[in-house]
C-alpha atoms as a PDB file:
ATOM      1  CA  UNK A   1      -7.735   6.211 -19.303  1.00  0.00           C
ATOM      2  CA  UNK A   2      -6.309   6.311 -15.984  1.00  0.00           C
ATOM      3  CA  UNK A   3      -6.381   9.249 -14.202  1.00  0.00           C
ATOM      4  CA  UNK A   4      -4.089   9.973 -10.523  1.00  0.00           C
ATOM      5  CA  UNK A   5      -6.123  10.291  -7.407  1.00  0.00           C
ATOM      6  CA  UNK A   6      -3.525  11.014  -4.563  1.00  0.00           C
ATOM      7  CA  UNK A   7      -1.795   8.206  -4.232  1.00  0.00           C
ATOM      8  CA  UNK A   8      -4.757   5.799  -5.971  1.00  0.00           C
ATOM      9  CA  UNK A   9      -5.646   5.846  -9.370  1.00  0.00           C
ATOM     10  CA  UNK A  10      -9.149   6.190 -10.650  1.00  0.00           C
ATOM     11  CA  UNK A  11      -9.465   3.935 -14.488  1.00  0.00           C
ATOM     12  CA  UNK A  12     -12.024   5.480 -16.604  1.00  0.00           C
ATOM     13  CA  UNK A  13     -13.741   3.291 -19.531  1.00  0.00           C
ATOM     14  CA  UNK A  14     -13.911   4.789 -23.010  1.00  0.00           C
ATOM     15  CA  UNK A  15     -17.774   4.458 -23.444  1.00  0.00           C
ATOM     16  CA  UNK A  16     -18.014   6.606 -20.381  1.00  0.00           C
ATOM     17  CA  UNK A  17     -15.846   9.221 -22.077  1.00  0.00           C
ATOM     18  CA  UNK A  18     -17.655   8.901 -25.651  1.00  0.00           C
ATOM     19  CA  UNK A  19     -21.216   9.027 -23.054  1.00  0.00           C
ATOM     20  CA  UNK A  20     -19.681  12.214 -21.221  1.00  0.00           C
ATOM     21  CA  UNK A  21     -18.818  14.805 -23.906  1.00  0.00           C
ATOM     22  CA  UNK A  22     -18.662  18.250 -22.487  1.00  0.00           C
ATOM     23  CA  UNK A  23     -20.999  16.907 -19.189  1.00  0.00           C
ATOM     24  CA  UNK A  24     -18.912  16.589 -15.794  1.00  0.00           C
ATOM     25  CA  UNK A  25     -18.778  13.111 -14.268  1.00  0.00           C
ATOM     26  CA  UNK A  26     -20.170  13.322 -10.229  1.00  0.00           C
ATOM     27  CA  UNK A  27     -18.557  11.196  -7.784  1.00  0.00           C
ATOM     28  CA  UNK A  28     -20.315  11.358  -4.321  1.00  0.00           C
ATOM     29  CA  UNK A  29     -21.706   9.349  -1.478  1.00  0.00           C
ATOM     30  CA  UNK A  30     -25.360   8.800  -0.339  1.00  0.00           C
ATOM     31  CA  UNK A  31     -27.014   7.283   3.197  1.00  0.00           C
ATOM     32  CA  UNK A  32     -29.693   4.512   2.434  1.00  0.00           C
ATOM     33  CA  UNK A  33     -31.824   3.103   4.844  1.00  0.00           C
ATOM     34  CA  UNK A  34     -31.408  -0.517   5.728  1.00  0.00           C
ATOM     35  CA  UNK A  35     -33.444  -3.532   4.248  1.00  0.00           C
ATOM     36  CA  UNK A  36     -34.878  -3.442   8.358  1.00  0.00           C
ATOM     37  CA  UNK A  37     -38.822  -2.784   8.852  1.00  0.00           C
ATOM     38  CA  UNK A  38     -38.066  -1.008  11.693  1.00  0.00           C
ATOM     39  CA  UNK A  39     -35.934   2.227  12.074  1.00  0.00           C
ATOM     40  CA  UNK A  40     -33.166   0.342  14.302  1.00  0.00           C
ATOM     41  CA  UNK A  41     -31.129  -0.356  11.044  1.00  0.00           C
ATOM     42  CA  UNK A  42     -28.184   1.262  10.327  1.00  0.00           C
ATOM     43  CA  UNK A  43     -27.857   3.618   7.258  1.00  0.00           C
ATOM     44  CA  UNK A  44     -25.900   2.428   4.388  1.00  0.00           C
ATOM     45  CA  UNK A  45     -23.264   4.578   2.533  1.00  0.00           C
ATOM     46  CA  UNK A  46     -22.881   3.964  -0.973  1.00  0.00           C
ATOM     47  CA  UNK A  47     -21.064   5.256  -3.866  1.00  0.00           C
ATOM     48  CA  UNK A  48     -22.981   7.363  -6.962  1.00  0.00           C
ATOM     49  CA  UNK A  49     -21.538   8.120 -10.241  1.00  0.00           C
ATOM     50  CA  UNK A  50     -23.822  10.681 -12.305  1.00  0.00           C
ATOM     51  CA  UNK A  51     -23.157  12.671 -15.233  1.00  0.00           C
ATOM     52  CA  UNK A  52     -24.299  16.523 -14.695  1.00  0.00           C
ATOM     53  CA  UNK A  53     -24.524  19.636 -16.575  1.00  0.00           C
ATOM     54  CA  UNK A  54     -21.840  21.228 -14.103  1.00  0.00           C
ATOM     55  CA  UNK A  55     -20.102  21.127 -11.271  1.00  0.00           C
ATOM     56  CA  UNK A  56     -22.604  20.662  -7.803  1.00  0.00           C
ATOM     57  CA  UNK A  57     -20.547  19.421  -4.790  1.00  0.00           C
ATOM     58  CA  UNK A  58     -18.893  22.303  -2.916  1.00  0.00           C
ATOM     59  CA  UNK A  59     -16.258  20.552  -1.184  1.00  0.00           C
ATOM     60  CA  UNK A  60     -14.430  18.448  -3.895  1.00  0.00           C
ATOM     61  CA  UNK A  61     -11.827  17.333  -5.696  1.00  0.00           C
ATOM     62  CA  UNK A  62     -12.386  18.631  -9.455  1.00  0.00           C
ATOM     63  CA  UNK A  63      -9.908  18.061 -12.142  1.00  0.00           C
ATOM     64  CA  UNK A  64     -10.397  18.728 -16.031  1.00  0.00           C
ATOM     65  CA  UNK A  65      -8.443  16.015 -18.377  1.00  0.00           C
ATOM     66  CA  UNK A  66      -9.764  14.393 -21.408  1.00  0.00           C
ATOM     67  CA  UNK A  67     -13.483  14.545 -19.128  1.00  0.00           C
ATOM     68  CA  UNK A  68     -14.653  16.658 -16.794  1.00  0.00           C
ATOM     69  CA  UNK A  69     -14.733  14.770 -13.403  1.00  0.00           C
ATOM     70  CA  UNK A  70     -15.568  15.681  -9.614  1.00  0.00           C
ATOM     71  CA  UNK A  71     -14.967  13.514  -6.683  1.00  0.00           C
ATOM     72  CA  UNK A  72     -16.451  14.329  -2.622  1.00  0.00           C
ATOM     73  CA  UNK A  73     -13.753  14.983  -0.068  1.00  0.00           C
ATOM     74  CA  UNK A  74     -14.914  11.280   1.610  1.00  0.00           C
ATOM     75  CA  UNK A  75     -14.363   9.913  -2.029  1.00  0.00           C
ATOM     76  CA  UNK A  76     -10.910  11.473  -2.265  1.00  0.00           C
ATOM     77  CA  UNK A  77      -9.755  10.829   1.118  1.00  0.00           C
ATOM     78  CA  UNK A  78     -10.363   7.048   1.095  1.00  0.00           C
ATOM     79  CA  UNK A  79      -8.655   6.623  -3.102  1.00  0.00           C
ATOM     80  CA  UNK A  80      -5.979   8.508  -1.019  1.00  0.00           C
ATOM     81  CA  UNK A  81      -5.482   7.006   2.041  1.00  0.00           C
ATOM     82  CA  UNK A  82      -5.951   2.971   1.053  1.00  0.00           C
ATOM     83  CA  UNK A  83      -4.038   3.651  -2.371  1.00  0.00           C
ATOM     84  CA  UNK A  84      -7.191   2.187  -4.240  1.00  0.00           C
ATOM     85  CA  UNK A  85      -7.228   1.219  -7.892  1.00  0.00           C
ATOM     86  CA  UNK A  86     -10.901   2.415  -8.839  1.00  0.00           C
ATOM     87  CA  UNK A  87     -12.498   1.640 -11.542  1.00  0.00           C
ATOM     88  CA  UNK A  88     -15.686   3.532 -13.498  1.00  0.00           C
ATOM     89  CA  UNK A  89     -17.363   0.950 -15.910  1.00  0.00           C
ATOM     90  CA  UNK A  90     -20.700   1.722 -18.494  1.00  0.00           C
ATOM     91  CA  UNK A  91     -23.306  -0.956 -17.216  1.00  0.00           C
ATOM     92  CA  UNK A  92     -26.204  -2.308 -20.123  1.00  0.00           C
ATOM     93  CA  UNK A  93     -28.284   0.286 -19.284  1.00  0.00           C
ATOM     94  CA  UNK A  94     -25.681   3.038 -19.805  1.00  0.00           C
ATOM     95  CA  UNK A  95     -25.454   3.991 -15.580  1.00  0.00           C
ATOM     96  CA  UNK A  96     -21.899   4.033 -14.373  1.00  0.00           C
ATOM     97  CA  UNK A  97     -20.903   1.466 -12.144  1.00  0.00           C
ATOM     98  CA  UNK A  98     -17.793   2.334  -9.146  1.00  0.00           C
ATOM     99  CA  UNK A  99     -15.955  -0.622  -9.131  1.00  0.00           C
ATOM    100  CA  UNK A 100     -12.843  -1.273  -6.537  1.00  0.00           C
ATOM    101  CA  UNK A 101     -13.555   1.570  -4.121  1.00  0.00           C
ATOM    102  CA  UNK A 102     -13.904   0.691  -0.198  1.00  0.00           C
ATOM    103  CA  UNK A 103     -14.949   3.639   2.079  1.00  0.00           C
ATOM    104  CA  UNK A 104     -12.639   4.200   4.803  1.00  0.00           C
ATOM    105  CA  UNK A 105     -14.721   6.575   7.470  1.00  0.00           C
ATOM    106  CA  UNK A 106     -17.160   8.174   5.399  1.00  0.00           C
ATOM    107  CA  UNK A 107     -19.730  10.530   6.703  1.00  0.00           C
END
């Protein structure tokens, strides 16, 4: 199911809907620490895909087709801007995978 993100397009898999029922899909970004042993690394940004109870991120883009999905501002903004075809995949040990999303100035 493909659903329009701006000007991108965001492709969901049909396991994730069957996995999702009535449970909102959570599309944010989180800062890792580097694989460094000191603290001169810089942090990492990386995408997460969770399935929650409800909606948690103030500041987002929320939309309510077939599933219940909502995406961070940084999220939105780079689909947007870079016209990205993004794709959310079931993995073996049923997490969801982001798949063809680059982050274009993420905080």
């Amino acid at each position: 199911m493909k659903i329009q993100i701006g000007k991108g397009t965001l492709d969901i898999d049909e396991k994730i809907i069957n996995l999702t029922g009535n449970k909102v899909i959570s599309i944010s970004i989180v800062s890792v620490q580097g694989a460094c042993t000191d603290n001169m690394c810089p942090l990492i940004k990386k995408t997460v895909c969770t399935i929650v109870d409800n909606y948690i991120l103030k500041n987002s883009f929320k939309a309510e087709y077939p599933v219940k999905i909502e995406i961070a501002d940084d999220v939105y903004y780079s689909i947007d801007k870079e016209r990205q075809n993004v794709k959310l995949k079931s993995s073996f040990n049923k997490k969801i995978e982001v798949k063809g999303l680059s982050l274009v100035s993420a905080v």
